[in-house]
N, C-alpha and C. Protein backbone atom coordinates (compact mmCIF):
# COMPACT_ATOMS: atom_id res chain seq x y z
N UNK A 1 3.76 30.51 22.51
CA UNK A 1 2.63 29.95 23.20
C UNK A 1 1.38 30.70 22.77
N UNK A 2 0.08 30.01 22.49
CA UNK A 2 -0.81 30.79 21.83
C UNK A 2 -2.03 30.33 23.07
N UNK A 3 -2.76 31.41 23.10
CA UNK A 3 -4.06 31.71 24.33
C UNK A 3 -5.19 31.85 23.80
N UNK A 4 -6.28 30.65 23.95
CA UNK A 4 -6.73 30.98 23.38
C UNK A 4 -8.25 30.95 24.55
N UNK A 5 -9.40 31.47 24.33
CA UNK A 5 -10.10 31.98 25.59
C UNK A 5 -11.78 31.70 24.36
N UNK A 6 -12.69 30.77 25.18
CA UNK A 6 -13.94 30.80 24.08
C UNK A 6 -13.40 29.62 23.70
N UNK A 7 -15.02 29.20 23.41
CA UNK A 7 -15.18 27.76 22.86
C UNK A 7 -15.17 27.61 21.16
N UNK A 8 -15.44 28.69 20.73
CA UNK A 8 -15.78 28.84 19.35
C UNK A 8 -13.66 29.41 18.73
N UNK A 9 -13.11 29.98 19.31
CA UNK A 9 -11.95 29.84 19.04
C UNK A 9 -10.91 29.17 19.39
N UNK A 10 -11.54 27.79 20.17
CA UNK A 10 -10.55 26.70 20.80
C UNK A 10 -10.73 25.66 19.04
N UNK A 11 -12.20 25.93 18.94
CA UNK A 11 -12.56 24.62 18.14
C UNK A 11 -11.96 25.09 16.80
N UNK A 12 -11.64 26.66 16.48
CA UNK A 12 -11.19 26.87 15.01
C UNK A 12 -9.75 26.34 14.96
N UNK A 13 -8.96 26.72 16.16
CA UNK A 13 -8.23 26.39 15.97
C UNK A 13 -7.92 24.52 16.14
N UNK A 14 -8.32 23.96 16.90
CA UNK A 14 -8.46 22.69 16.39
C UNK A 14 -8.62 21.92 15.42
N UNK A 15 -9.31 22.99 14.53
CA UNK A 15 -9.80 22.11 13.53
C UNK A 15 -8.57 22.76 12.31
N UNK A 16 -8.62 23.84 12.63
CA UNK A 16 -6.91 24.25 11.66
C UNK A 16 -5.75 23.22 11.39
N UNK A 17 -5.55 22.86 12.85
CA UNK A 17 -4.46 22.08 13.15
C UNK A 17 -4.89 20.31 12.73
N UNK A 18 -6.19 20.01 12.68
CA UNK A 18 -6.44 18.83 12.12
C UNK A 18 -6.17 18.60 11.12
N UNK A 19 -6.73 19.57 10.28
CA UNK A 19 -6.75 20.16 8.79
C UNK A 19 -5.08 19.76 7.84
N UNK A 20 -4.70 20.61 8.86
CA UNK A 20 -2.70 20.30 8.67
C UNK A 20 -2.38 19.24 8.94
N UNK A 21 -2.78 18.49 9.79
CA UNK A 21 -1.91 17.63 10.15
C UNK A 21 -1.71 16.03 9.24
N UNK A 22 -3.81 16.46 8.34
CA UNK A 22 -3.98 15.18 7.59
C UNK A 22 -3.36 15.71 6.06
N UNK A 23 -2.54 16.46 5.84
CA UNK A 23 -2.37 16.45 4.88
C UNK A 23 -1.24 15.75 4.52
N UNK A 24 -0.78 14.95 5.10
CA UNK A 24 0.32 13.41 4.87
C UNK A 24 0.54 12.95 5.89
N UNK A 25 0.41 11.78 5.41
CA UNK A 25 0.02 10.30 6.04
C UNK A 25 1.16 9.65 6.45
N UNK A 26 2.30 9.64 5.78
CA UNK A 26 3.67 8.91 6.01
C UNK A 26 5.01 8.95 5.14
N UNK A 27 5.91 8.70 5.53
CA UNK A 27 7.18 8.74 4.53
C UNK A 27 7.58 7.53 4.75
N UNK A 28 8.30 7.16 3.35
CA UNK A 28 8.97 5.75 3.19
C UNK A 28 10.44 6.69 3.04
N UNK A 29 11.60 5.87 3.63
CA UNK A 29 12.76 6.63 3.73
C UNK A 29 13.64 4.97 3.37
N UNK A 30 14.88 5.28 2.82
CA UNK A 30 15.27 3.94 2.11
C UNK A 30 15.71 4.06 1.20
N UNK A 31 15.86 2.77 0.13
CA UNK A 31 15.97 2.36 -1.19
C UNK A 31 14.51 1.83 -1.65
N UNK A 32 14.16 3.51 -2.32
CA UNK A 32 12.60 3.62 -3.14
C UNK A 32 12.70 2.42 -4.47
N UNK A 33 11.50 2.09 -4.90
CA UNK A 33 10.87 1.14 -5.65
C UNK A 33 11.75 1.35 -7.06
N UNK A 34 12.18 1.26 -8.30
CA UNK A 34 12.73 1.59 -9.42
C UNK A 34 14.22 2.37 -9.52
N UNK A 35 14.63 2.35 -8.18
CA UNK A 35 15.90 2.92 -8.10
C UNK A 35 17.16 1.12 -8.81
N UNK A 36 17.87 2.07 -9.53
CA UNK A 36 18.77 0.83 -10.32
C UNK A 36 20.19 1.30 -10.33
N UNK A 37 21.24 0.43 -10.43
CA UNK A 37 22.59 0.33 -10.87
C UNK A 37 22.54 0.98 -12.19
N UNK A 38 23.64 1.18 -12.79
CA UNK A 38 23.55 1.55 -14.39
C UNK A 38 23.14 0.26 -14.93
N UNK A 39 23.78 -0.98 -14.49
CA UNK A 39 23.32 -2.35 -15.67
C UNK A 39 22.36 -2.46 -14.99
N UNK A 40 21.04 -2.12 -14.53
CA UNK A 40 19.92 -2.47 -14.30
C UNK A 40 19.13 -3.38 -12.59
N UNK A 41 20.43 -3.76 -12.72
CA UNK A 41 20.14 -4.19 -10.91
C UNK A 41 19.54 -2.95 -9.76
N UNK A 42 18.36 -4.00 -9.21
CA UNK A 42 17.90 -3.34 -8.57
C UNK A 42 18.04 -2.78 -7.23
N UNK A 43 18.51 -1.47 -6.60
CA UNK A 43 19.21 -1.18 -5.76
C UNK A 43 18.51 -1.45 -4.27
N UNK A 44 16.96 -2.05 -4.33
CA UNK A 44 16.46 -2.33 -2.93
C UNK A 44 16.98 -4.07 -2.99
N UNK A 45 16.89 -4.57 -4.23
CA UNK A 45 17.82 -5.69 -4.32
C UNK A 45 19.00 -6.06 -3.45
N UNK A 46 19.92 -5.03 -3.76
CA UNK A 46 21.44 -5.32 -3.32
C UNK A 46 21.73 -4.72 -2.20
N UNK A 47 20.62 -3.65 -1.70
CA UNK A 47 20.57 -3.37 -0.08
C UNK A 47 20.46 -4.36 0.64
N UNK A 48 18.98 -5.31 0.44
CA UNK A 48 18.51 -6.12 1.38
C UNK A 48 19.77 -7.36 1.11
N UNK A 49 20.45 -8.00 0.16
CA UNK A 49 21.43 -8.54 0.16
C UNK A 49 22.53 -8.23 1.04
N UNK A 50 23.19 -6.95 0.86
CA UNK A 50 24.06 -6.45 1.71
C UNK A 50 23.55 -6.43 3.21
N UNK A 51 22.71 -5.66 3.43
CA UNK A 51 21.72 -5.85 4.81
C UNK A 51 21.74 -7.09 5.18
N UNK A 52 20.97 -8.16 4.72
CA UNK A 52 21.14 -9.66 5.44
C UNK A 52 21.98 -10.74 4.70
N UNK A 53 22.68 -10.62 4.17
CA UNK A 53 23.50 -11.33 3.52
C UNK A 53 23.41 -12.17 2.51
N UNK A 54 23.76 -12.88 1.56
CA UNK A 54 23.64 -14.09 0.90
C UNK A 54 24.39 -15.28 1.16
N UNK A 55 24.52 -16.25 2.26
CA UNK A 55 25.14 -17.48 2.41
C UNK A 55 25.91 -17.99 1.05
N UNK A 56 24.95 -18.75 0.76
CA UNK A 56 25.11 -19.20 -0.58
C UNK A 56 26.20 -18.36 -1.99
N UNK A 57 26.37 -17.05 -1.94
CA UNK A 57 26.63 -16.54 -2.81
C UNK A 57 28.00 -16.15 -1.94
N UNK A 58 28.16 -16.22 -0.50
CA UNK A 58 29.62 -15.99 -0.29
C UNK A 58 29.35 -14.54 0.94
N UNK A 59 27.90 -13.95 0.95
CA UNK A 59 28.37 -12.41 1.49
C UNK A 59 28.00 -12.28 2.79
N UNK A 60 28.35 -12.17 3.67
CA UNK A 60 27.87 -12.00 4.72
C UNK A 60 27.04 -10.94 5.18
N UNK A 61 26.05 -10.68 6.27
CA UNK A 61 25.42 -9.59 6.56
C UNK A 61 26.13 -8.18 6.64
N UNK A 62 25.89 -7.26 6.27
CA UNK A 62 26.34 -5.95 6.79
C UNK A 62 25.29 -4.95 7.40
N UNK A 63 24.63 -4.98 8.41
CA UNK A 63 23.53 -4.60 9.06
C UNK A 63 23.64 -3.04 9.08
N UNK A 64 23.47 -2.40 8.10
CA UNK A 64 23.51 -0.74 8.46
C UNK A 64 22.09 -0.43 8.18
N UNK A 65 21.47 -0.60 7.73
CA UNK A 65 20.14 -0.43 7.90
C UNK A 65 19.10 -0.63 9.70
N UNK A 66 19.75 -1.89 9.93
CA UNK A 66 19.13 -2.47 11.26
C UNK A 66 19.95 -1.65 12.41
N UNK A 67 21.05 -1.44 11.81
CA UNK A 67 22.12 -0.41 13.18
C UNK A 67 21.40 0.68 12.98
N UNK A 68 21.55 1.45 11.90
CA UNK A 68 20.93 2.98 12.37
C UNK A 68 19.36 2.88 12.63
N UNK A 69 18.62 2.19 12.74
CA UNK A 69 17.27 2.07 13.03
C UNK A 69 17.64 1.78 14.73
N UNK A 70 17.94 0.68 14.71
CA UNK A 70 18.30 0.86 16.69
C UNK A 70 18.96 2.29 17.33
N UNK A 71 20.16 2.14 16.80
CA UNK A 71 20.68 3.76 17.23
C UNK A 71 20.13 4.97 17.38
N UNK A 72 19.41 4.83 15.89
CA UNK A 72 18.81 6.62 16.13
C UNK A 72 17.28 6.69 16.23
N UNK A 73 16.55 5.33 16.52
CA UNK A 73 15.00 5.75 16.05
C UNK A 73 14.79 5.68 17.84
N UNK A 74 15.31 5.88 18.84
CA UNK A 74 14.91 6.41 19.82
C UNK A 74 14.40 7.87 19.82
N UNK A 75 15.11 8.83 19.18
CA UNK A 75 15.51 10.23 19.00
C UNK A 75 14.10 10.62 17.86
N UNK A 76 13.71 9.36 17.11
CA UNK A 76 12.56 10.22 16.32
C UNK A 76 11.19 10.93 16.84
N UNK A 77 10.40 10.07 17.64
CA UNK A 77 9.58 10.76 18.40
C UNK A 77 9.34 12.19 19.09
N UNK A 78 10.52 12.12 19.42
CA UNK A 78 10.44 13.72 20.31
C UNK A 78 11.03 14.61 19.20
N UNK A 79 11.54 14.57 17.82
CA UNK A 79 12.13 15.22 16.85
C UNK A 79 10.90 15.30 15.76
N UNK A 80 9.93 14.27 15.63
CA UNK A 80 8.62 14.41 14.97
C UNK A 80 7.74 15.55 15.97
N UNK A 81 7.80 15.14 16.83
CA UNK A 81 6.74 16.04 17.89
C UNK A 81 7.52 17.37 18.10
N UNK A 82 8.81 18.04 17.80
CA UNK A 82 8.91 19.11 18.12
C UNK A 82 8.87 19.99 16.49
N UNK A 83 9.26 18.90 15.40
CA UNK A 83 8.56 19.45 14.02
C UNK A 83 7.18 19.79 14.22
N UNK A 84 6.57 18.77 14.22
CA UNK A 84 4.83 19.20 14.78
C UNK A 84 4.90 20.42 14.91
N UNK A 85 5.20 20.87 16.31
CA UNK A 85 4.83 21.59 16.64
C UNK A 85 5.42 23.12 16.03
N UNK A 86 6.37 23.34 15.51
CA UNK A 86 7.49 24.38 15.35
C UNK A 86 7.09 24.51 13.70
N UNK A 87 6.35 23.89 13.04
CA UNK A 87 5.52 23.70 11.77
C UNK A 87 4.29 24.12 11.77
N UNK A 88 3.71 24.44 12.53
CA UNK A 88 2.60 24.59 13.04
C UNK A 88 1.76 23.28 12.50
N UNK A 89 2.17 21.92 12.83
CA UNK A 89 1.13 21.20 12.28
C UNK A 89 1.17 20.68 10.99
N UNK A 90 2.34 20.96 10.66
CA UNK A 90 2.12 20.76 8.52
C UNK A 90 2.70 19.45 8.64
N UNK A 91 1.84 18.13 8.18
CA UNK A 91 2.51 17.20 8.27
C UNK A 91 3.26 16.98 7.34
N UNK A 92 2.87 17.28 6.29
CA UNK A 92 4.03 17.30 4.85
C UNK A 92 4.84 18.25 5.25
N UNK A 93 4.98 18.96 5.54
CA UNK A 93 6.47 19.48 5.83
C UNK A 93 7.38 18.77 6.95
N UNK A 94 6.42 18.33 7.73
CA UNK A 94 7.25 17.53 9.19
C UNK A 94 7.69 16.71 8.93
N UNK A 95 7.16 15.61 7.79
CA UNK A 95 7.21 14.41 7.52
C UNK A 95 8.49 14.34 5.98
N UNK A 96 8.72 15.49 5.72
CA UNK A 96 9.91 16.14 4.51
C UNK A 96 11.24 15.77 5.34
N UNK A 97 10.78 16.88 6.45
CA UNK A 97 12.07 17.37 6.79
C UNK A 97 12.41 15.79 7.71
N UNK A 98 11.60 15.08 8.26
CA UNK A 98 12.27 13.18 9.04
C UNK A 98 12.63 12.83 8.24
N UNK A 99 11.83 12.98 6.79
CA UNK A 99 12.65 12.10 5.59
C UNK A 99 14.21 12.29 5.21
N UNK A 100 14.45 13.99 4.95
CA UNK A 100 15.58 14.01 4.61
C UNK A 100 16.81 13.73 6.50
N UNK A 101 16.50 13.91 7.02
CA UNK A 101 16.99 13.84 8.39
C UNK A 101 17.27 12.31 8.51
N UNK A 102 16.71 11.43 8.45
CA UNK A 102 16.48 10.08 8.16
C UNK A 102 17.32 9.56 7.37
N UNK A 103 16.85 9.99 6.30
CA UNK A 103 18.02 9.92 4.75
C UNK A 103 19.28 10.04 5.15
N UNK A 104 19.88 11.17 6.00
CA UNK A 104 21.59 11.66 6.09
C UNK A 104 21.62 10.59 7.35
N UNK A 105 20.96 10.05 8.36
CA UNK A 105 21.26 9.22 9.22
C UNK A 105 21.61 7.53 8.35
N UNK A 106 20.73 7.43 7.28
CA UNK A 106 21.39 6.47 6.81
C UNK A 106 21.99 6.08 6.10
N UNK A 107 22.97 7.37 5.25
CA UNK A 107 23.47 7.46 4.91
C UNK A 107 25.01 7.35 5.42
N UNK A 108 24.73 8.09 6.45
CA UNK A 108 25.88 8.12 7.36
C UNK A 108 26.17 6.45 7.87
N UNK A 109 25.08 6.00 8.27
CA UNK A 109 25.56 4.60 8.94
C UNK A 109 26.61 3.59 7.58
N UNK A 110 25.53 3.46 6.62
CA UNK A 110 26.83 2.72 5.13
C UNK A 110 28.24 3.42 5.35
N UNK A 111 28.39 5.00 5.63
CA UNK A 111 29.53 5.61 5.55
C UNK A 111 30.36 4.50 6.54
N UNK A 112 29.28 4.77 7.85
CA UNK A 112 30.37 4.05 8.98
C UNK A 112 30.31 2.55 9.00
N UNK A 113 30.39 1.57 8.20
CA UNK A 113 29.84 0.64 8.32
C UNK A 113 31.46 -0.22 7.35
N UNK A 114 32.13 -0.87 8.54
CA UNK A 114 33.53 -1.41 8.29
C UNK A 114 33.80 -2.76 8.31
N UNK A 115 32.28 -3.34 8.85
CA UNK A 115 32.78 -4.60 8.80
C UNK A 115 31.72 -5.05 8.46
N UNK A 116 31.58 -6.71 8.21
CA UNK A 116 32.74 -7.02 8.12
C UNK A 116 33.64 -7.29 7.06
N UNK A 117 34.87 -7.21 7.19
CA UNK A 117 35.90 -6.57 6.27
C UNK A 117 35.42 -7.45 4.80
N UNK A 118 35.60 -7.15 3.46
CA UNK A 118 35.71 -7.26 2.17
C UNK A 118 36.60 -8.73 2.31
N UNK A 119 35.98 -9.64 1.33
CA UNK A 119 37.01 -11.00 1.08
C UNK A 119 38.22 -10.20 -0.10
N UNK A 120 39.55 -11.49 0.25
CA UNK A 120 40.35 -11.36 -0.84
C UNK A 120 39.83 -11.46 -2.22
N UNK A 121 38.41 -11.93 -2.78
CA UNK A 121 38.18 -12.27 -4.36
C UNK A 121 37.27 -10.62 -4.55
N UNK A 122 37.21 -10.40 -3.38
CA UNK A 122 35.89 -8.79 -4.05
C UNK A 122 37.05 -7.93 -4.00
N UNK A 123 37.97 -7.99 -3.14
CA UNK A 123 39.19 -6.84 -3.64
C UNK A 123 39.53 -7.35 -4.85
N UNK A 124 40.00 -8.09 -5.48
CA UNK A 124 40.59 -8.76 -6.48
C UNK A 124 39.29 -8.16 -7.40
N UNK A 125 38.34 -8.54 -7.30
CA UNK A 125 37.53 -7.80 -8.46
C UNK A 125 37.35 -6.79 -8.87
N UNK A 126 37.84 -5.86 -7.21
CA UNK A 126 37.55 -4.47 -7.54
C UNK A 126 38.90 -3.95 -8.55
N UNK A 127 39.95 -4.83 -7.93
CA UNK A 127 41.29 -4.43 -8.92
C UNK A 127 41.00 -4.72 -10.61
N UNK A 128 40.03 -5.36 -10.70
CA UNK A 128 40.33 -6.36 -12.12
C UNK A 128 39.29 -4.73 -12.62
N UNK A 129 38.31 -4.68 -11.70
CA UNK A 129 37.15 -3.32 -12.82
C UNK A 129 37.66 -2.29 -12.50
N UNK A 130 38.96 -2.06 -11.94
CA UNK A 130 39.49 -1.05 -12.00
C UNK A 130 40.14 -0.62 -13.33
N UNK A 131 40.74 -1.85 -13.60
CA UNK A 131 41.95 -2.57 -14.98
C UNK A 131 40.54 -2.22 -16.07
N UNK A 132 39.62 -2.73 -16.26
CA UNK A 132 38.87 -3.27 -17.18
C UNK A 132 37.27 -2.13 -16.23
N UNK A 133 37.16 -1.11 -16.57
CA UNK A 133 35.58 -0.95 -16.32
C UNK A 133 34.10 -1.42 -17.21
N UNK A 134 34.72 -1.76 -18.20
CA UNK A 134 33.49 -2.95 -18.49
C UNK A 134 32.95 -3.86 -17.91
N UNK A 135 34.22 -4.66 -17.14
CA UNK A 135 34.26 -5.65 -16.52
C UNK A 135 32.82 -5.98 -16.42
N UNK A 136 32.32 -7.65 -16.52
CA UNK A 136 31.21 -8.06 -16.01
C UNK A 136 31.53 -8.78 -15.06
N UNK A 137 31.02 -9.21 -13.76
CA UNK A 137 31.24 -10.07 -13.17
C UNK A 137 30.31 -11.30 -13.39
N UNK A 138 31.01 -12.46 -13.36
CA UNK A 138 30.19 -13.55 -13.81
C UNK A 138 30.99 -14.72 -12.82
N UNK A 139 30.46 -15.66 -12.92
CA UNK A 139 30.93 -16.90 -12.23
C UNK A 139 32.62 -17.07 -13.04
N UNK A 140 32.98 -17.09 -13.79
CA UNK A 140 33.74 -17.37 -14.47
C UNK A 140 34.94 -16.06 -13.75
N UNK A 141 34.03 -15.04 -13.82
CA UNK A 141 35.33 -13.73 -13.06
C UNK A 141 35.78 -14.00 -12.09
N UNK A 142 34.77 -14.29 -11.24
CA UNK A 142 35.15 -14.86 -9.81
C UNK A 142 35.77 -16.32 -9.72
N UNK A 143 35.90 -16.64 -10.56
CA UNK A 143 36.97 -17.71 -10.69
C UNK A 143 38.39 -17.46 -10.69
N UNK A 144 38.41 -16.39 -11.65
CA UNK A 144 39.71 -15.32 -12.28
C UNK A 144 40.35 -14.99 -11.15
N UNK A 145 39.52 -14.35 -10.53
CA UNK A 145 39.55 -13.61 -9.04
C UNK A 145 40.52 -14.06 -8.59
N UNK A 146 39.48 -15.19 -7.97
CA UNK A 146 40.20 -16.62 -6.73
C UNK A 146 41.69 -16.58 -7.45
N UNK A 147 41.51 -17.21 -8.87
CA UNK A 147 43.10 -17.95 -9.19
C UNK A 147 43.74 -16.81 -9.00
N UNK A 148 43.73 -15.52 -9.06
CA UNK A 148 44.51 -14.20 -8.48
C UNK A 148 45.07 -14.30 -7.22
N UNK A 149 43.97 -13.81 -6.25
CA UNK A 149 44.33 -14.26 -5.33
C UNK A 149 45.10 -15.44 -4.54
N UNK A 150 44.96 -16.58 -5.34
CA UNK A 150 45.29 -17.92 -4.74
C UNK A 150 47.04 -17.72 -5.38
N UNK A 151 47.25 -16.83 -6.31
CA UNK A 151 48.88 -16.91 -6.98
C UNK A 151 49.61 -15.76 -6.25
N UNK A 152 48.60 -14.97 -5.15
CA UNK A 152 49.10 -13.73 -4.50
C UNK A 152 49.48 -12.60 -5.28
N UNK A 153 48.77 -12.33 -6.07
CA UNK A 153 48.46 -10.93 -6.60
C UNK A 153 48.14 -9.62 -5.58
N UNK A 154 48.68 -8.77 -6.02
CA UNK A 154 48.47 -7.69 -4.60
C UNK A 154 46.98 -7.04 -4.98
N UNK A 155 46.27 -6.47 -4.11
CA UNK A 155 45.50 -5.59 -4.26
C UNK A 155 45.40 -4.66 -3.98
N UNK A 156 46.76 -4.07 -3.50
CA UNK A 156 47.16 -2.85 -3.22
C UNK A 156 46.83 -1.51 -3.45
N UNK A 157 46.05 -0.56 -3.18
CA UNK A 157 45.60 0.42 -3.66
C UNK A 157 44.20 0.60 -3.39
N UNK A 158 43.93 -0.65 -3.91
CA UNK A 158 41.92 -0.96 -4.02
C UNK A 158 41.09 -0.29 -2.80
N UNK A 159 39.94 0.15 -2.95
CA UNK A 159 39.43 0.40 -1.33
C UNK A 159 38.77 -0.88 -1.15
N UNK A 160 39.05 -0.96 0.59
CA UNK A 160 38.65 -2.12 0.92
C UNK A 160 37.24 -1.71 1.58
N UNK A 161 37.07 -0.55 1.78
CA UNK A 161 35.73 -0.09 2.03
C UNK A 161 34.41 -0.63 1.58
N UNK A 162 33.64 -1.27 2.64
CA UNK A 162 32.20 -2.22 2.52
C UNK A 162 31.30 -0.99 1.53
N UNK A 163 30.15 -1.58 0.77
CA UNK A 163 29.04 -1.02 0.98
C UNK A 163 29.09 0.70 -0.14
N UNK A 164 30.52 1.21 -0.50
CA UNK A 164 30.85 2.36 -1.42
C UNK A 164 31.19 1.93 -2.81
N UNK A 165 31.33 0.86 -3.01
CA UNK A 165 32.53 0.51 -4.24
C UNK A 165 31.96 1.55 -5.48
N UNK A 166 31.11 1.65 -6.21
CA UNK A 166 30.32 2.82 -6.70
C UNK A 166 29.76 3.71 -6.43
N UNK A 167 29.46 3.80 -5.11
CA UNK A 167 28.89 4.71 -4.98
C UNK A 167 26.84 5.03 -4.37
N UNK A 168 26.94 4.50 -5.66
CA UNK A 168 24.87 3.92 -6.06
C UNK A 168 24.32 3.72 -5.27
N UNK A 169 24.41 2.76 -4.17
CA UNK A 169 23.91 2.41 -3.46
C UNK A 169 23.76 3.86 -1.83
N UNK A 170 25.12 4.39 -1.76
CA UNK A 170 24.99 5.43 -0.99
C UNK A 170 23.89 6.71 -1.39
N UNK A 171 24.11 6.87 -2.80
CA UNK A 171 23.44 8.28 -3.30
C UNK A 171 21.72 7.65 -3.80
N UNK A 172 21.56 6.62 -3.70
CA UNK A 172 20.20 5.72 -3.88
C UNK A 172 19.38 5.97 -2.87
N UNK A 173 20.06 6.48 -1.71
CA UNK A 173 19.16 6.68 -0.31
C UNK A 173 18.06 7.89 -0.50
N UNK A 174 16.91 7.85 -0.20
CA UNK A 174 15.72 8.48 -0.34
C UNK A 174 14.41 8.52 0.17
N UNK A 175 13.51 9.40 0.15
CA UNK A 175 12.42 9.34 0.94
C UNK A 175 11.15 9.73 0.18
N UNK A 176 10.06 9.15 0.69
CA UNK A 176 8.82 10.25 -0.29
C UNK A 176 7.67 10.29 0.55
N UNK A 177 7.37 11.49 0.65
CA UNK A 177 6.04 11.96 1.24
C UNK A 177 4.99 11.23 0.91
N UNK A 178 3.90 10.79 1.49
CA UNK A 178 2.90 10.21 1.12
C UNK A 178 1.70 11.09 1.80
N UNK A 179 0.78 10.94 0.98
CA UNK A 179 -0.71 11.87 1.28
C UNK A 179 -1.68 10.46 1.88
């Protein structure tokens, strides 16, 4: 707790703490702008896909983005305001440390994020680029797939785990300070 007594050392320090506090403006926490797959797909791409789904293409929503934002952004406020303060004010540092804090919260949610469960043709694919890591997927694979599946091919082994199949998309999670 700091005491401070006088008008002329209320206002230095006020203005200290202003000083600090404008030195960043905000963090973007997420899947940043130019983040990619190895073949070039873009990984805020296949978030917001995974996130709200594609009808048309077969995928349904997997909301881990929108879950850990309900879940944990109660808890940010009073965790920004006790950085504040325990920083003395450094907003780039306050605004670092929500980012990476942020980051492992949503990271964690993809971790926990089980449903809903994987179709029989994306296990089947994952078996086939298991067989074949070149593998492209194309309309034609997912044809392959199906007739797999449809002759009862096992997929035994495969993870059926949403949202990991590489990886990329988990270790893609990130934040950046802004001035």
């Amino acid at each position: 707790m700091v005491t401070l007594k006088g008008g002329d050392k209320l206002a230095a320090a006020l203005a200290e703490i202003a000083k600090n506090v404008q030195k960043a403006s905000s963090v973007d926490i997420g899947f940043l702008e130019g983040s990619t797959y190895p073949d070039g797909k873009s990984v805020p791409e296949i978030a917001a896909i995974q996130e709200f789904g594609a009808p048309k293409a077969g995928i349904p929503p997997r909301p881990f983005f929108r879950t850990m934002i309900s879940a944990k952004s109660p808890e940010w406020p009073d965790a920004v305001g006790n950085l504040l303060v325990s920083n003395g004010y450094d907003a780039a540092k306050t605004l670092g440390q929500t980012g990476e804090a942020i980051k492992g919260q949503l990271q964690q949610s993809i971790i926990d994020t089980f449903n809903p469960p994987l179709s029989p043709v994306t296990l089947m694919l994952r078996k086939m680029r298991a067989e074949d890591p070149d593998l492209v997927v194309t309309g034609k694979t997912v044809g392959e797939a199906a007739r797999r599946v449809k002759a009862g091919e096992s997929t035994e082994g495969v993870s059926t785990k949403p949202l990991v199949d590489s990886g990329v998309l988990l270790s893609s999670v990130d934040y950046e300070v802004k001035s």
